[in-house]
C-alpha atoms as a PDB file:
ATOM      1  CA  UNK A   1      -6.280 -56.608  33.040  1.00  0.00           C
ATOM      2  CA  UNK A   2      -6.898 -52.971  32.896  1.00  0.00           C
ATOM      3  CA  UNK A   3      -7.083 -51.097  36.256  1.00  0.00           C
ATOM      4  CA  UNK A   4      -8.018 -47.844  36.770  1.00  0.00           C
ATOM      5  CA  UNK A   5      -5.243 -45.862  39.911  1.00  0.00           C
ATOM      6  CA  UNK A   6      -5.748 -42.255  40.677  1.00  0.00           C
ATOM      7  CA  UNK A   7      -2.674 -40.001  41.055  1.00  0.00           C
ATOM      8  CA  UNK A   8      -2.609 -37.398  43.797  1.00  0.00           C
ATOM      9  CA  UNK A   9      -1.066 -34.607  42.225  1.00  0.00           C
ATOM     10  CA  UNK A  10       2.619 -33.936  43.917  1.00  0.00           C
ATOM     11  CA  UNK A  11       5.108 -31.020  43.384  1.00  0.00           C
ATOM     12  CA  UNK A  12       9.119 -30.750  43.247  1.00  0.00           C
ATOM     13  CA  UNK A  13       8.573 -31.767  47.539  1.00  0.00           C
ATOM     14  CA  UNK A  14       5.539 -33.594  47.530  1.00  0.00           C
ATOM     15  CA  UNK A  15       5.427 -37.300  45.633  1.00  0.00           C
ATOM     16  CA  UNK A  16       2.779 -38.168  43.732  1.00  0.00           C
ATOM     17  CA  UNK A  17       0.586 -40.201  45.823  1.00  0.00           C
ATOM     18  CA  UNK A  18      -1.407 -42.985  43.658  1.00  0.00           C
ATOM     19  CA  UNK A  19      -4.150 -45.278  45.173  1.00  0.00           C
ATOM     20  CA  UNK A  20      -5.698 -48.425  43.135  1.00  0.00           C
ATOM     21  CA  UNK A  21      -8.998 -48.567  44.188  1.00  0.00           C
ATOM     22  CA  UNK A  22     -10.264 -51.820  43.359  1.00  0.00           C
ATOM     23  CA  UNK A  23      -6.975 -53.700  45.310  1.00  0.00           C
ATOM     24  CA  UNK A  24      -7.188 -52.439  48.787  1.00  0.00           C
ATOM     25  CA  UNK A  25      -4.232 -51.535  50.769  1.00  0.00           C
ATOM     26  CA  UNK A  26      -2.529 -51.393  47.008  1.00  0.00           C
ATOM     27  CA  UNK A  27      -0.895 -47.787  46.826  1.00  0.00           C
ATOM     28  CA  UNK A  28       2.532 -46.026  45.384  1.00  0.00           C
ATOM     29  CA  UNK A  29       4.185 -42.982  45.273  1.00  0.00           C
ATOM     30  CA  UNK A  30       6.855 -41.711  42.804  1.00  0.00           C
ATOM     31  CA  UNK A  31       8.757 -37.853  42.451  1.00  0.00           C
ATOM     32  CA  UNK A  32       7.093 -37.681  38.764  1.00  0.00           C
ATOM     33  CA  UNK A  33       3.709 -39.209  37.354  1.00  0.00           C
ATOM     34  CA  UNK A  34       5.319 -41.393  35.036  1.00  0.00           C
ATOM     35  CA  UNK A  35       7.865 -42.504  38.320  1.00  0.00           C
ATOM     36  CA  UNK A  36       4.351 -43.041  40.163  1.00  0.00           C
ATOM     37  CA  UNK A  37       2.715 -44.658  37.593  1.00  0.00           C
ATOM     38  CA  UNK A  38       5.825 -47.131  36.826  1.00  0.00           C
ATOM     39  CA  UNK A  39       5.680 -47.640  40.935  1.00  0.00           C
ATOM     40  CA  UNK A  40       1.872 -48.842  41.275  1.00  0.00           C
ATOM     41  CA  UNK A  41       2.489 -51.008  38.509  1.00  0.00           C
ATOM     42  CA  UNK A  42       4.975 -52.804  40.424  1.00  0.00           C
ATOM     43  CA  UNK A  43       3.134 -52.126  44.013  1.00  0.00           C
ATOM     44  CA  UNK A  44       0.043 -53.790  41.764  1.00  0.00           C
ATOM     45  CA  UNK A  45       2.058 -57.047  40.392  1.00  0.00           C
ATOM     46  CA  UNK A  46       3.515 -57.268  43.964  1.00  0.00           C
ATOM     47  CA  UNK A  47       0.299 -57.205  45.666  1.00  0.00           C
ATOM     48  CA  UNK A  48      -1.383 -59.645  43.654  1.00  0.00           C
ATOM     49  CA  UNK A  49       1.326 -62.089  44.003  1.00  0.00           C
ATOM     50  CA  UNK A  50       1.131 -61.655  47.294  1.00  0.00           C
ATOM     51  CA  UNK A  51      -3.028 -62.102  46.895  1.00  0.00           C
ATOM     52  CA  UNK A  52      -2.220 -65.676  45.012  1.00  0.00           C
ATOM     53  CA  UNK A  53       0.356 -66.510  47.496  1.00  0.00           C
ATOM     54  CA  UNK A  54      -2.490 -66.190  50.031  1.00  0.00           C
ATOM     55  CA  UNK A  55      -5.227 -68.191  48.068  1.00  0.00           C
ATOM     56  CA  UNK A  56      -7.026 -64.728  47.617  1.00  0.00           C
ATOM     57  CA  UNK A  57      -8.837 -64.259  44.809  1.00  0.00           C
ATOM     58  CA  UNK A  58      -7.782 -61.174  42.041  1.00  0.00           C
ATOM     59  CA  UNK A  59     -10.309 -58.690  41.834  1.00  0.00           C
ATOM     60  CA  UNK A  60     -12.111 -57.483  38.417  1.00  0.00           C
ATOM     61  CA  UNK A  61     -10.811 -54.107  38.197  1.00  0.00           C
ATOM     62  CA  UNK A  62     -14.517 -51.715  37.613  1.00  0.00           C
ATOM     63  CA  UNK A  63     -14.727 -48.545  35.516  1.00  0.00           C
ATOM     64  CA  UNK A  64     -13.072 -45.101  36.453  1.00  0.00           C
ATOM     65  CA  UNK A  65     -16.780 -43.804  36.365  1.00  0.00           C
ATOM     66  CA  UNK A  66     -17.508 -46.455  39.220  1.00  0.00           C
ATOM     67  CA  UNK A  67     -14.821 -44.639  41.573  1.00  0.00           C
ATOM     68  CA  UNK A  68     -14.893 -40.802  40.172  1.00  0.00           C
ATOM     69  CA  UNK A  69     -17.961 -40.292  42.673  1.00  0.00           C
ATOM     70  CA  UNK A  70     -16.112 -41.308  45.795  1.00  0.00           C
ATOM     71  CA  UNK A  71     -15.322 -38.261  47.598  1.00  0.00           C
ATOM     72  CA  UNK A  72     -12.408 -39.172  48.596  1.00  0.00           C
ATOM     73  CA  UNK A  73     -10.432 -39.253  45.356  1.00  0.00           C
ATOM     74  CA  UNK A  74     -12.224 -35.120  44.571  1.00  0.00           C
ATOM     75  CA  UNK A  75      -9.266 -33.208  42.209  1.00  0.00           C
ATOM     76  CA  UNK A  76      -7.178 -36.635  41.723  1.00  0.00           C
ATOM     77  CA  UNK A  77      -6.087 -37.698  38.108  1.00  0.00           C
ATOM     78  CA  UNK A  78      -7.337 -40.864  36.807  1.00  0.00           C
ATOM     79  CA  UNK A  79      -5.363 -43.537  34.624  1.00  0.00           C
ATOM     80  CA  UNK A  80      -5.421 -46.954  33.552  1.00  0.00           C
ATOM     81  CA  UNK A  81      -2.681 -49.557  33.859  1.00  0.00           C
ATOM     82  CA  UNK A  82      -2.656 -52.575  32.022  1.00  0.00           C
ATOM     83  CA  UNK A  83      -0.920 -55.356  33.927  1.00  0.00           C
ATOM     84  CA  UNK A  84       0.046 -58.266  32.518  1.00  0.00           C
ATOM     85  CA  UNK A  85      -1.294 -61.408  34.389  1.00  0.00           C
ATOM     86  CA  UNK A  86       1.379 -63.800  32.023  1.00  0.00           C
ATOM     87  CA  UNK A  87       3.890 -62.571  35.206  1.00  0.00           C
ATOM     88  CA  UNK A  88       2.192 -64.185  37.360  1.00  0.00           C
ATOM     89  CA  UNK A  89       1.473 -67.440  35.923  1.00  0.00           C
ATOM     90  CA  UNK A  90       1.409 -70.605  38.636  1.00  0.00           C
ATOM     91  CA  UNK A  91       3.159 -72.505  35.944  1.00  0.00           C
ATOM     92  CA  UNK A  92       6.337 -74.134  37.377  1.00  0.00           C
ATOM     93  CA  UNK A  93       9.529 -74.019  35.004  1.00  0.00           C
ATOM     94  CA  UNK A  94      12.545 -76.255  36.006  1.00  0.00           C
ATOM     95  CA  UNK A  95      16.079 -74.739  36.651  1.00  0.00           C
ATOM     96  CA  UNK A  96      19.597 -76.273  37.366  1.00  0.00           C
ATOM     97  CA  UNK A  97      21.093 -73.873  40.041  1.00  0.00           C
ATOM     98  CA  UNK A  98      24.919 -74.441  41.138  1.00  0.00           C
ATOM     99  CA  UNK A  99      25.992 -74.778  44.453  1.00  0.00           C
ATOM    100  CA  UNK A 100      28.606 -75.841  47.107  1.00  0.00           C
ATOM    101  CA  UNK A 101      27.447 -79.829  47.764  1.00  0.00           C
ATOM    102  CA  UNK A 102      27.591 -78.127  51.568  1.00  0.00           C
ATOM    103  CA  UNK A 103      25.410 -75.667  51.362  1.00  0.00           C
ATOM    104  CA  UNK A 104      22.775 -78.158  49.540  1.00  0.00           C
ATOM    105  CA  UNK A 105      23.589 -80.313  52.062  1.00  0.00           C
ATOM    106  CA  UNK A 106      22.792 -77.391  55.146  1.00  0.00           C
ATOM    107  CA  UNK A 107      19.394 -76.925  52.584  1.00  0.00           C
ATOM    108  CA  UNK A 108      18.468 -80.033  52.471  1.00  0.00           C
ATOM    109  CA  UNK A 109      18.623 -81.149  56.444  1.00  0.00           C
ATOM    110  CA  UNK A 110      16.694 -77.299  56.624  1.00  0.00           C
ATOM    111  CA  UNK A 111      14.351 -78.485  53.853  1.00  0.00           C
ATOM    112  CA  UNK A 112      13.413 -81.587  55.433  1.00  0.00           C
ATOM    113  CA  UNK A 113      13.128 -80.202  58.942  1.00  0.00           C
ATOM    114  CA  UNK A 114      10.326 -77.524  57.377  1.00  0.00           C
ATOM    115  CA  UNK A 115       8.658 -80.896  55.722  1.00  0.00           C
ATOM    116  CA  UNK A 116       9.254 -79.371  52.264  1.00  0.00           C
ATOM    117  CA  UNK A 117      11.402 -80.123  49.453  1.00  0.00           C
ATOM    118  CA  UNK A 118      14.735 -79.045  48.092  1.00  0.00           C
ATOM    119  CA  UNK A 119      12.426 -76.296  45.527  1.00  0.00           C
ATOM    120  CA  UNK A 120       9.603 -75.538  47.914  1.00  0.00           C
ATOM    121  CA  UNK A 121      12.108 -74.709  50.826  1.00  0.00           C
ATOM    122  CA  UNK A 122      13.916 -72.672  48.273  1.00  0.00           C
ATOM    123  CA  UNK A 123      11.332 -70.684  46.600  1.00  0.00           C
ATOM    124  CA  UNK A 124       9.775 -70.095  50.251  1.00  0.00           C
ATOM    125  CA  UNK A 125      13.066 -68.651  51.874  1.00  0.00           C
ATOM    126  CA  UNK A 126      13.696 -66.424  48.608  1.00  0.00           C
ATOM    127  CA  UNK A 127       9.812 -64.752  48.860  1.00  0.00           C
ATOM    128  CA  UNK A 128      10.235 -64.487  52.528  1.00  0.00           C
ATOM    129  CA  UNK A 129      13.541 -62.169  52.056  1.00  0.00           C
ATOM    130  CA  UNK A 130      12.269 -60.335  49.198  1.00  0.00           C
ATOM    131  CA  UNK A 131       9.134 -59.766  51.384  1.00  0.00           C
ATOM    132  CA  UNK A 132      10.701 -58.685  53.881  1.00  0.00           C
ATOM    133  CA  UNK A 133      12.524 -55.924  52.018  1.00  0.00           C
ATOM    134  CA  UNK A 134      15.950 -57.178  51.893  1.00  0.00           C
ATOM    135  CA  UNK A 135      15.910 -57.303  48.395  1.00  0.00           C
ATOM    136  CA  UNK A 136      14.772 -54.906  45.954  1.00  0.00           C
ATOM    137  CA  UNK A 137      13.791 -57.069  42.592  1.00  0.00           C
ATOM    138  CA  UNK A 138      13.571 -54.772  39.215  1.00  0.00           C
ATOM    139  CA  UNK A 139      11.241 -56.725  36.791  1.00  0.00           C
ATOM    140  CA  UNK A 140      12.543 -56.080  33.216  1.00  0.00           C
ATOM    141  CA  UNK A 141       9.577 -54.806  30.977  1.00  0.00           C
END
């Protein structure tokens, strides 16, 4: 999917502010265009996975000329990003993760306390700590 993001221009103190439009509450910043472009990309795939996560529905990005009349965005740059939606395919892929038989064992009791299994209770306690910032996750292009 294409969406259009506009840039607010920045200078050697001021980021570069960009806002995409058609996902609210979706924005970035970066210290160069190309930093702030390669951000909302990321603050894009993050958000939708968060929208999926949620049982939202992903927008349709619209046209630049849909948004170029909002006063808001007056003297911004436009651009389009292309996201790739393969990322974040609901497909499930199976893994074979070692571990200490203990610490399966403290997952497992946690796993079946939450009602979930071994995978759901795993997956679930990764996203919450990534979501919560402890980890910062660089997606290889």
């Amino acid at each position: 999917m294409r969406y259009p993001i506009v840039i607010e221009t920045g200078d050697e103190t001021t980021p570069f502010g960009v806002i995409v439009p058609d996902l609210p509450g979706c924005f970035s910043a970066g210290h160069s265009i190309e930093n702030a472009m390669d951000n909302a990309r990321e603050s894009i795939e993050l958000r939708m996975e968060k929208m999926l996560r949620d049982g939202i529905t992903i927008p349709e990005p619209v046209s630049i000329e849909t948004h170029r009349d909002n006063p808001e965005f007056v003297g911004w740059l436009w651009a389009i990003l292309e996201i790739d939606l393969s990322k974040l395919r609901s497909t499930t892929k199976r893994y074979n993760i070692t571990a200490p038989e203990r610490v399966m064992s403290i997952v497992d009791i946690a796993a079946h306390q939450a009602g979930e299994s071994r995978s759901t209770y795993l997956i679930r306690s990764a996203m919450i700590r990534f979501e919560e910032g402890i980890h910062k996750i660089s997606v290889e292009r």
